[in-house]
N, C-alpha and C. Protein backbone atom coordinates (compact mmCIF):
# COMPACT_ATOMS: atom_id res chain seq x y z
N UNK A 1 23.73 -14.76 -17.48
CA UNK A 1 22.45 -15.42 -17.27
C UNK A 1 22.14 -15.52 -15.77
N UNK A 2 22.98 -15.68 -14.67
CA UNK A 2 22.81 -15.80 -13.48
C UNK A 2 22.52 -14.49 -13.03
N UNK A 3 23.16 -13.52 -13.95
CA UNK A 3 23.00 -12.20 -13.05
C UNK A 3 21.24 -11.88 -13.44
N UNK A 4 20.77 -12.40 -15.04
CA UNK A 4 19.36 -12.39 -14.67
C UNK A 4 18.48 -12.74 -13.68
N UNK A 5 18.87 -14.55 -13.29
CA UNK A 5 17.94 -14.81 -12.80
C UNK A 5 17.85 -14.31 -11.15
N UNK A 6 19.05 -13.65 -11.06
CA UNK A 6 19.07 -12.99 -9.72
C UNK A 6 18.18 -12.02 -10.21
N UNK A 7 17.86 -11.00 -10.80
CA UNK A 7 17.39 -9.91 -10.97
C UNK A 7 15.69 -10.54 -11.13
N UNK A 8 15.45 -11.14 -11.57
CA UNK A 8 14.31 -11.86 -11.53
C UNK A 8 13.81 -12.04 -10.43
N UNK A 9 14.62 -13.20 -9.71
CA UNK A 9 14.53 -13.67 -8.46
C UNK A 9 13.78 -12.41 -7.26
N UNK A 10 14.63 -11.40 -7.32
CA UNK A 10 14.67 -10.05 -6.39
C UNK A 10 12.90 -9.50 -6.87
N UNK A 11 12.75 -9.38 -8.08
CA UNK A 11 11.62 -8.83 -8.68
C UNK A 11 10.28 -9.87 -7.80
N UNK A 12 10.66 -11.27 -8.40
CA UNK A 12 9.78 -12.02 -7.50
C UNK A 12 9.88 -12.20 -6.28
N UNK A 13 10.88 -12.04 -5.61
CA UNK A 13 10.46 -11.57 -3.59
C UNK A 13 10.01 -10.42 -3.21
N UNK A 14 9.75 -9.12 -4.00
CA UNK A 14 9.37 -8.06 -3.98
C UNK A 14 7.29 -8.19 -4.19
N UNK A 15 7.55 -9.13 -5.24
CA UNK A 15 6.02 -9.37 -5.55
C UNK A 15 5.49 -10.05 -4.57
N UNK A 16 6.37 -11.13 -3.99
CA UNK A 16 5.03 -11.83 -3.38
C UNK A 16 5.39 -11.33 -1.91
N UNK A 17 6.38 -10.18 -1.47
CA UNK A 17 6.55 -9.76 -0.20
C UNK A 17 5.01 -8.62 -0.33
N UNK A 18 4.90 -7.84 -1.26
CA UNK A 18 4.01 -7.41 -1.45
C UNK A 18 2.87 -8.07 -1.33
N UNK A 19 2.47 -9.34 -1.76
CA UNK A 19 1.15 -9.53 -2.11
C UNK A 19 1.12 -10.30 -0.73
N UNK A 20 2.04 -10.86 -0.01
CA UNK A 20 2.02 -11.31 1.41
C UNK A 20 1.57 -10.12 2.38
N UNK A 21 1.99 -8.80 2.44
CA UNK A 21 0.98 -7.95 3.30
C UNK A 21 0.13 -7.48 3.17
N UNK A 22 -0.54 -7.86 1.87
CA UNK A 22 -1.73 -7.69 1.20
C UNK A 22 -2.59 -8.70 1.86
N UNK A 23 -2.30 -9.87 1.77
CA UNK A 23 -2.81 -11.31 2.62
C UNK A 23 -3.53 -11.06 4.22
N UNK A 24 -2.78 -10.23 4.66
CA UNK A 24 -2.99 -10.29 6.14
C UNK A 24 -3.99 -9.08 6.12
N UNK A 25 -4.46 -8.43 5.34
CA UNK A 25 -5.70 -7.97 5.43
C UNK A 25 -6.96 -9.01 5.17
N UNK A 26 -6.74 -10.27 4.69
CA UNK A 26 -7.33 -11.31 4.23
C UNK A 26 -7.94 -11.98 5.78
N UNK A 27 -7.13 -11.55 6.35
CA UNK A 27 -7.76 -12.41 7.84
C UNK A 27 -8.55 -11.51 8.97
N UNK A 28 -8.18 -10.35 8.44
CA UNK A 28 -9.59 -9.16 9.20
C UNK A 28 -10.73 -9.28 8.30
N UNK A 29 -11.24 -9.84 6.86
CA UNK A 29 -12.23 -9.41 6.39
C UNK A 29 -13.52 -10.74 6.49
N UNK A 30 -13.55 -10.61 7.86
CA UNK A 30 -14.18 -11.83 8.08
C UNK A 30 -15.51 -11.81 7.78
N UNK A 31 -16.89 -12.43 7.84
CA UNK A 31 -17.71 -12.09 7.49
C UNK A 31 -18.66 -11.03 8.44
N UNK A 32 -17.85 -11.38 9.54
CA UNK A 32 -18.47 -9.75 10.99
C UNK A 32 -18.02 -8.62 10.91
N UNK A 33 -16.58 -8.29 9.62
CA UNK A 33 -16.02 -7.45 9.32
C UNK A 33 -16.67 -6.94 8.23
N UNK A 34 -17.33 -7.93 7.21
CA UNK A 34 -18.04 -7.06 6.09
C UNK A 34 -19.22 -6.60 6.67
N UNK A 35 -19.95 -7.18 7.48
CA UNK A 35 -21.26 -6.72 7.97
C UNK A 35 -21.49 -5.61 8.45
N UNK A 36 -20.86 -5.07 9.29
CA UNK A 36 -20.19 -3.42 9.82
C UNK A 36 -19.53 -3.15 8.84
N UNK A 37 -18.56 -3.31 8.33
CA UNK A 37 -18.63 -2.30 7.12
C UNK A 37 -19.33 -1.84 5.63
N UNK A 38 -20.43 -3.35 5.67
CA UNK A 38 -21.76 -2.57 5.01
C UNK A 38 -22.47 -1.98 5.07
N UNK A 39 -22.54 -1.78 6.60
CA UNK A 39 -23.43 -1.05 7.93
C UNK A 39 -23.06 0.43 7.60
N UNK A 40 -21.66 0.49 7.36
CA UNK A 40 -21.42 1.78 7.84
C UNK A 40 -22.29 2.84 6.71
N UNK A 41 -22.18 4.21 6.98
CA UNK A 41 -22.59 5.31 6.03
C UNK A 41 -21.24 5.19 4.92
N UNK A 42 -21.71 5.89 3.75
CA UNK A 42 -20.51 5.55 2.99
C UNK A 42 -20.80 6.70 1.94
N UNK A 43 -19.23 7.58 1.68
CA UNK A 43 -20.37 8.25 0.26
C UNK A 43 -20.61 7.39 -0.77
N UNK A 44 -21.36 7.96 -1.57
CA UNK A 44 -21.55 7.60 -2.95
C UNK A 44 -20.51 7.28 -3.66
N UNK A 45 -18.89 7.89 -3.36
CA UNK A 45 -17.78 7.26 -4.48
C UNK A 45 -17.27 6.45 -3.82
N UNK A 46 -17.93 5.93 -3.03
CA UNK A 46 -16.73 4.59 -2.42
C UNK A 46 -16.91 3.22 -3.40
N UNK A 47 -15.87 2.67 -3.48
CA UNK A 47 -15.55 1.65 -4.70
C UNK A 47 -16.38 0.51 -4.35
N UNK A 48 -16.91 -0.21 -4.70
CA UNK A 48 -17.85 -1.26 -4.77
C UNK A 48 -16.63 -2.65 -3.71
N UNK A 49 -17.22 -3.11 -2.90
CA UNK A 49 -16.23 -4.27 -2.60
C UNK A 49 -15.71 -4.86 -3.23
N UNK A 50 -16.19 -5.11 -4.12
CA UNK A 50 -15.65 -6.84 -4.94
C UNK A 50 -14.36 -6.42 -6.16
N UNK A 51 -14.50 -4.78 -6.22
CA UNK A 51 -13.32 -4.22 -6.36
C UNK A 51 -12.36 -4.17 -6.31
N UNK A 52 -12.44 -3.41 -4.48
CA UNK A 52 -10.96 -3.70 -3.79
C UNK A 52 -10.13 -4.68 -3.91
N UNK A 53 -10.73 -6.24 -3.44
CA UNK A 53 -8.85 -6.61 -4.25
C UNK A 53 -8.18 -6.70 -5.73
N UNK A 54 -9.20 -6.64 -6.49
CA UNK A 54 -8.51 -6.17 -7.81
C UNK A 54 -7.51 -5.13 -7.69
N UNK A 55 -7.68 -4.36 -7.04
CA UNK A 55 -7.53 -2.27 -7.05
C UNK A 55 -6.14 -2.79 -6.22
N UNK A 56 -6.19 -3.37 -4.99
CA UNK A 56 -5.24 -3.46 -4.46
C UNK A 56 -4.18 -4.97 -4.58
N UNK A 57 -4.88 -5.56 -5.44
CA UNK A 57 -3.50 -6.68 -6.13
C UNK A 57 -2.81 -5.62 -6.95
N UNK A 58 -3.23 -5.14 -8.03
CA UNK A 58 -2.37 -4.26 -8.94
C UNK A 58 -1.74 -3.18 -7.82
N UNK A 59 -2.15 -2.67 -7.45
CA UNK A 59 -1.32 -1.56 -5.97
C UNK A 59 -0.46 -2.31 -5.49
N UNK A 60 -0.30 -3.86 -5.12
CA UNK A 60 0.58 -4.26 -4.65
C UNK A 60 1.35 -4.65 -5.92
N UNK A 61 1.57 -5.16 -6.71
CA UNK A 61 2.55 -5.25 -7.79
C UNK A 61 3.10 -3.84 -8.34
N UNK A 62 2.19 -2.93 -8.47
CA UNK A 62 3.21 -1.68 -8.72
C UNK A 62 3.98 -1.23 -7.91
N UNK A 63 3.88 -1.53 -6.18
CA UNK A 63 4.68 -1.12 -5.32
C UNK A 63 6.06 -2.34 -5.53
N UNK A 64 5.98 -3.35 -6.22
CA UNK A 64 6.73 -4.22 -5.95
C UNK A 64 7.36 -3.98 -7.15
N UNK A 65 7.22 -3.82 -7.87
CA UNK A 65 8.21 -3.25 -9.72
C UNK A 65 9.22 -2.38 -9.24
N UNK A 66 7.86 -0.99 -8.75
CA UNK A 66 8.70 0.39 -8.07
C UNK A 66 10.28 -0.29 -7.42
N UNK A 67 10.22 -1.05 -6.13
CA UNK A 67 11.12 -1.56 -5.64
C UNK A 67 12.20 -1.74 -6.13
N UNK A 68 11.71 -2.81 -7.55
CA UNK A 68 12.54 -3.63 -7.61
C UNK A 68 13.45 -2.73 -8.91
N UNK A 69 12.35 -1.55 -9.07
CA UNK A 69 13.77 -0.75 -10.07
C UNK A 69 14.86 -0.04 -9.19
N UNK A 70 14.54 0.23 -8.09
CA UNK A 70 15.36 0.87 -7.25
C UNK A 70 16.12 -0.10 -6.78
N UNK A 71 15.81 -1.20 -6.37
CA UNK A 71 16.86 -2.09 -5.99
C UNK A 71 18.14 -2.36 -7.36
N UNK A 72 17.43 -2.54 -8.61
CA UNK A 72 18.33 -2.51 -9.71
C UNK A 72 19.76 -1.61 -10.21
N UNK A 73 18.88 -0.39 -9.76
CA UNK A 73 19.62 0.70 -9.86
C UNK A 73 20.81 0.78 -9.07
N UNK A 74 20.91 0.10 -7.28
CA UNK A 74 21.87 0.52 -6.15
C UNK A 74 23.07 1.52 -6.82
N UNK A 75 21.99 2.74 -6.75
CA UNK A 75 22.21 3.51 -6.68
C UNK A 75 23.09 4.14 -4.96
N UNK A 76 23.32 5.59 -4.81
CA UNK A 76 23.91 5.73 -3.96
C UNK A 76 23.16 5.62 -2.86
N UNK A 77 21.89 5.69 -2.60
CA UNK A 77 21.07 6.19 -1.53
C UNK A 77 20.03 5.03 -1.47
N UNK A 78 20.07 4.08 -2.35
CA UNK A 78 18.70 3.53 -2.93
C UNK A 78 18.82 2.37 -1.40
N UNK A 79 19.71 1.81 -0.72
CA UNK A 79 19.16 1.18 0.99
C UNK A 79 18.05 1.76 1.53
N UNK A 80 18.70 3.67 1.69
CA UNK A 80 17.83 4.17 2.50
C UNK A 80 16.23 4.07 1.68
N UNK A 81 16.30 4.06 0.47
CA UNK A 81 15.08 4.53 0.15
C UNK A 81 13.95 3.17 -0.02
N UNK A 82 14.97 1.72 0.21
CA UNK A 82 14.38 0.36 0.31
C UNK A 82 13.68 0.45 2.11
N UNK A 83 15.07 1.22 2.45
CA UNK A 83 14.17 1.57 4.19
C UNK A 83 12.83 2.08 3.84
N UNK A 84 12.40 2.67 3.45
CA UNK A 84 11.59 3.99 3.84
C UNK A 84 10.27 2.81 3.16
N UNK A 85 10.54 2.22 2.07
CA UNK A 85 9.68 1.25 1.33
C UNK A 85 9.32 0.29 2.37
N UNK A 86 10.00 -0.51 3.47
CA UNK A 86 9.48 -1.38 3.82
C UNK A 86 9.01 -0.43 4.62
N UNK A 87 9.12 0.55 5.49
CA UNK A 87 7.89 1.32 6.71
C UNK A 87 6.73 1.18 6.03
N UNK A 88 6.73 2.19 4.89
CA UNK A 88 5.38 2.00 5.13
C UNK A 88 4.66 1.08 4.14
N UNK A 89 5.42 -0.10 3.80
CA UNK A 89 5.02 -1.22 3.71
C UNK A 89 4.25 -1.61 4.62
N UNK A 90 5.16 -1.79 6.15
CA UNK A 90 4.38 -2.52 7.42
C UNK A 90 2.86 -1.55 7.69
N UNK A 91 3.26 0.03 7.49
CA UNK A 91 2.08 0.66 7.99
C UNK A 91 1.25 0.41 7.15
N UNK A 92 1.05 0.08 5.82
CA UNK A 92 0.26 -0.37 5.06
C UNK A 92 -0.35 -1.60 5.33
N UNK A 93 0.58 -2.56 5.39
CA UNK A 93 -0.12 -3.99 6.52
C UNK A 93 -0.86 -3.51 7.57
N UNK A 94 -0.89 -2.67 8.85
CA UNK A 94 -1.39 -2.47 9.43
C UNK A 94 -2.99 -1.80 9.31
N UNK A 95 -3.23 -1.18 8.50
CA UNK A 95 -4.42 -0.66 7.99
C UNK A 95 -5.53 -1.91 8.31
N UNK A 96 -5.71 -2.36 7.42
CA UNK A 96 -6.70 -3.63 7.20
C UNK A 96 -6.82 -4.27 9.04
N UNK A 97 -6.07 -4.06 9.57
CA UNK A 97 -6.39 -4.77 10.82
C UNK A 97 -6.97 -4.04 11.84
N UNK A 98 -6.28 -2.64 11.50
CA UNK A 98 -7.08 -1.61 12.64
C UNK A 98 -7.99 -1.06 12.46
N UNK A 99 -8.47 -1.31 10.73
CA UNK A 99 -9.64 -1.22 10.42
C UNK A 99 -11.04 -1.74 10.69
N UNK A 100 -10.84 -2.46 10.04
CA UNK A 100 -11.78 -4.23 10.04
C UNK A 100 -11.68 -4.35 11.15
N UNK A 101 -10.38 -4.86 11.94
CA UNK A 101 -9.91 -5.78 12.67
C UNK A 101 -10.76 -5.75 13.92
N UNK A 102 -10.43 -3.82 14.35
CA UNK A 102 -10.75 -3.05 15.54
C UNK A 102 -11.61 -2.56 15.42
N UNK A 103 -12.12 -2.15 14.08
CA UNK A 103 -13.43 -1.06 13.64
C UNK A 103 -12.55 0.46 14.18
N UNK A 104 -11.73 0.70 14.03
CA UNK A 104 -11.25 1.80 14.73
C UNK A 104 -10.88 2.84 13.49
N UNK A 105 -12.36 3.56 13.32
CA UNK A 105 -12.46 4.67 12.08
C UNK A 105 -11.27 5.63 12.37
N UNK A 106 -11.22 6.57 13.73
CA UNK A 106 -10.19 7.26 13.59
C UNK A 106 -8.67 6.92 14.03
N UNK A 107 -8.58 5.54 14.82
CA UNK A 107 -7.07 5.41 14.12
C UNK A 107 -6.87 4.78 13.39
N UNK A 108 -7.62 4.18 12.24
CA UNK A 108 -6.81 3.76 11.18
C UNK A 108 -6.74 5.34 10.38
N UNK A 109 -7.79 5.68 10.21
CA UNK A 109 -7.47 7.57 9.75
C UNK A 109 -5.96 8.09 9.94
N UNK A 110 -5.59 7.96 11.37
CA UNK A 110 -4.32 8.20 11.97
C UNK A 110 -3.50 7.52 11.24
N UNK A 111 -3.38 6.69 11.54
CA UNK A 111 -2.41 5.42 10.51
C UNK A 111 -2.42 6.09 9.37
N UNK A 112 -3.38 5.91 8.53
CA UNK A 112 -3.21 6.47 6.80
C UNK A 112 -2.56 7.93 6.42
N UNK A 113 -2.48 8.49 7.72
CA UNK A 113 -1.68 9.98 7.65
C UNK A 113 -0.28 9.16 7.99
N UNK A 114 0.07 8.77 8.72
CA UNK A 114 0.79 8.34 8.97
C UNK A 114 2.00 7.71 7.76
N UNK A 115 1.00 6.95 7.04
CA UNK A 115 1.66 6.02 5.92
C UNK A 115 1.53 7.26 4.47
N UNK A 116 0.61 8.18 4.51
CA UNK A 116 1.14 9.17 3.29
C UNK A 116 2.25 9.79 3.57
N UNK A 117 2.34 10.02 4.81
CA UNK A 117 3.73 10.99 4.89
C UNK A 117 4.98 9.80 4.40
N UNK A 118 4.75 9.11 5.19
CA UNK A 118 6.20 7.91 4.54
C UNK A 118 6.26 7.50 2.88
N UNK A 119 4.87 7.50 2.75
CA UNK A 119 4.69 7.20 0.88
C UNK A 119 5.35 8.32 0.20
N UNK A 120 4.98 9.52 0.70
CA UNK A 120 5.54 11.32 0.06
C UNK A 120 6.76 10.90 0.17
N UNK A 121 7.68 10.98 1.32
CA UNK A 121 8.96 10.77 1.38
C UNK A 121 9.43 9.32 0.42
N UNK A 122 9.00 8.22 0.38
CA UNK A 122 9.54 7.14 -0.23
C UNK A 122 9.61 7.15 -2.01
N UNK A 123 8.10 7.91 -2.20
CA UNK A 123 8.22 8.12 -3.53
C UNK A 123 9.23 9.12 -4.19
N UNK A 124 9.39 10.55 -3.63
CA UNK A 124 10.73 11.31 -3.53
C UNK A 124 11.67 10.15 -3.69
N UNK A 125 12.25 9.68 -2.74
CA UNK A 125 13.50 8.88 -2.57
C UNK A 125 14.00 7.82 -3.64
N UNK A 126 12.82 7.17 -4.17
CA UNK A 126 12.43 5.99 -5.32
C UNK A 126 12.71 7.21 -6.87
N UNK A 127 12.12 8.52 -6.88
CA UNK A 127 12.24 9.02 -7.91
C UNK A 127 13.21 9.94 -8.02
N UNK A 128 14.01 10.18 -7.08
CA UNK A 128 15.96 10.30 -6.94
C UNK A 128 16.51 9.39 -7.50
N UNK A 129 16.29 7.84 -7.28
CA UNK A 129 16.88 6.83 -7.63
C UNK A 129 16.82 6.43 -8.71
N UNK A 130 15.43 6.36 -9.32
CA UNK A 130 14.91 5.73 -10.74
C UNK A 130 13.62 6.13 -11.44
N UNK A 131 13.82 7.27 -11.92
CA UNK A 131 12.31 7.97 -12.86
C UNK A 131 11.40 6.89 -12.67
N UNK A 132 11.13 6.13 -13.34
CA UNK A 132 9.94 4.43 -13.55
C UNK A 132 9.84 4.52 -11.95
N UNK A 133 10.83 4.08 -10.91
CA UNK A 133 10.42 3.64 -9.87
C UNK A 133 9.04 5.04 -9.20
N UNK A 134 9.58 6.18 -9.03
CA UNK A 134 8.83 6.84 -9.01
C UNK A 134 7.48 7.67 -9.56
N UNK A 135 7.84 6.99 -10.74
CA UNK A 135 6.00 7.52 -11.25
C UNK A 135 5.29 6.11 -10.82
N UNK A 136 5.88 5.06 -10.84
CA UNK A 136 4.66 4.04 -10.38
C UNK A 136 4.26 4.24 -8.91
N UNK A 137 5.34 4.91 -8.21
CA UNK A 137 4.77 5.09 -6.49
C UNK A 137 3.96 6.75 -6.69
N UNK A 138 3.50 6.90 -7.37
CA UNK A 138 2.59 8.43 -7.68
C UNK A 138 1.41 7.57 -8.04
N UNK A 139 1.64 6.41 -8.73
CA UNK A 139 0.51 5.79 -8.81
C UNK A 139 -0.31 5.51 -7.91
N UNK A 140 0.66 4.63 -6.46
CA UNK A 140 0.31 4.43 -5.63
C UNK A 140 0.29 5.08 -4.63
N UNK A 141 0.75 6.54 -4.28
CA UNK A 141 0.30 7.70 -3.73
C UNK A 141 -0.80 8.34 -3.80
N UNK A 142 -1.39 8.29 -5.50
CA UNK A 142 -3.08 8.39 -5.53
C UNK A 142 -3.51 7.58 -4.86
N UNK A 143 -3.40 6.39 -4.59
CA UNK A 143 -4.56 5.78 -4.67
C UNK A 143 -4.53 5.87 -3.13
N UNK A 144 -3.80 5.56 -2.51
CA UNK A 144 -3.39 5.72 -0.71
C UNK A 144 -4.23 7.54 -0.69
N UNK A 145 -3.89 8.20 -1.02
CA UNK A 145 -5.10 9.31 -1.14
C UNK A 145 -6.20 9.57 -1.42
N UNK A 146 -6.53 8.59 -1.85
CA UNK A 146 -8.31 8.73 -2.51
C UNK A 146 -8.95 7.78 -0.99
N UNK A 147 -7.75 6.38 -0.38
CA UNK A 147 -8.28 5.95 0.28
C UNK A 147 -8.10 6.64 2.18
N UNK A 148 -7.00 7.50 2.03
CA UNK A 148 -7.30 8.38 2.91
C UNK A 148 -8.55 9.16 3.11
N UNK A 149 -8.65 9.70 1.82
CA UNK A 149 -9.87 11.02 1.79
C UNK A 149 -11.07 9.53 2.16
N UNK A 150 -11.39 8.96 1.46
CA UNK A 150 -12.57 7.78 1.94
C UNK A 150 -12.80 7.38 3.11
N UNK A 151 -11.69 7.13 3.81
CA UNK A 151 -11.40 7.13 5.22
C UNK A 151 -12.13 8.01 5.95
N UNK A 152 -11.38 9.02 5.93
CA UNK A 152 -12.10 10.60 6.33
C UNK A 152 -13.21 10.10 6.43
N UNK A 153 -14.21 10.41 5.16
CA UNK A 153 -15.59 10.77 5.10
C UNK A 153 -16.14 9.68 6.02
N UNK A 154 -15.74 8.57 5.75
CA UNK A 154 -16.28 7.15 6.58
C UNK A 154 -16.60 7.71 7.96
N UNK A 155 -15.28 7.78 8.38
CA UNK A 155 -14.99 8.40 10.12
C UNK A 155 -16.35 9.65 10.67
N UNK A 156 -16.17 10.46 9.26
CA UNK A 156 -17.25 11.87 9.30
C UNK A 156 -18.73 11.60 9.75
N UNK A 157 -18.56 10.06 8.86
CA UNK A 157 -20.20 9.95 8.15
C UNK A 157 -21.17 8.79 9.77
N UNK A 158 -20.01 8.61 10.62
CA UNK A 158 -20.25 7.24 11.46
C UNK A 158 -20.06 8.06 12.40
């Protein structure tokens, strides 16, 4: 029973470590931050605001499951591949600030290349470790790609 509620426990510091760098995009979206970014040009498939944190609470809990099957597993490699999870964890925190924060279209662009390449590699590493862990970070590899490519056009369109 203890070894559950450890396993529990781990699942829930994974979630709310997740939904904690989710938060700190919460303090760039000020109301001078939505205004310029209503401003901006946008295509036609960009997701409606009131969206996004729906889109990205569930993005942050699937990154935090992913985790926490790989942490389950300690497996042989699965440290390194908790490494590679918190990078671009942080580079994922970072987005929302150099976005919003700075208005800075092409380096947060930069950044989001930045954080697919670590997502490519982490999801690999997660799906060495634990099938489940890795199809849920494919989940969240789309979606970090759809918001790359959005990115892009933003940057294109401004």
């Amino acid at each position: 029973m203890l070894r559950t509620w450890h396993s529990f426990g781990m699942l829930l510091f994974f979630v709310l470590l997740c939904l904690a760098v989710g938060q700190i995009g919460v303090f760039f979206a000020t109301t001078q931050a939505y205004e310029w970014y209503n401003a901006l040009s946008k295509p036609l498939w960009t997701p409606h605001t009131l969206l996004l944190p729906l889109i990205w609470t569930l993005i942050y809990i699937v990154m935090a499951v992913a985790a926490w099957f790989v942490w389950r597993e300690k497996n042989e490699h699965y440290r390194r591949a908790l490494i590679f999870w918190t990078i671009q964890l942080v580079l994922n925190g970072l987005w929302m600030p150099l976005f919003f924060g700075q208005q800075g279209l092409l380096a947060s662009l930069l950044l989001m290349d930045i954080l697919w390449l670590f997502l490519v590699l982490t999801t690999y590493l997660f799906y060495k470790q634990s099938r489940s862990a890795g199809i849920l970070m494919i989940i969240y590899l789309a979606w970090i790609t759809f918001a790359g490519v959005l990115n892009f056009f933003i940057w294109q369109m401004n």
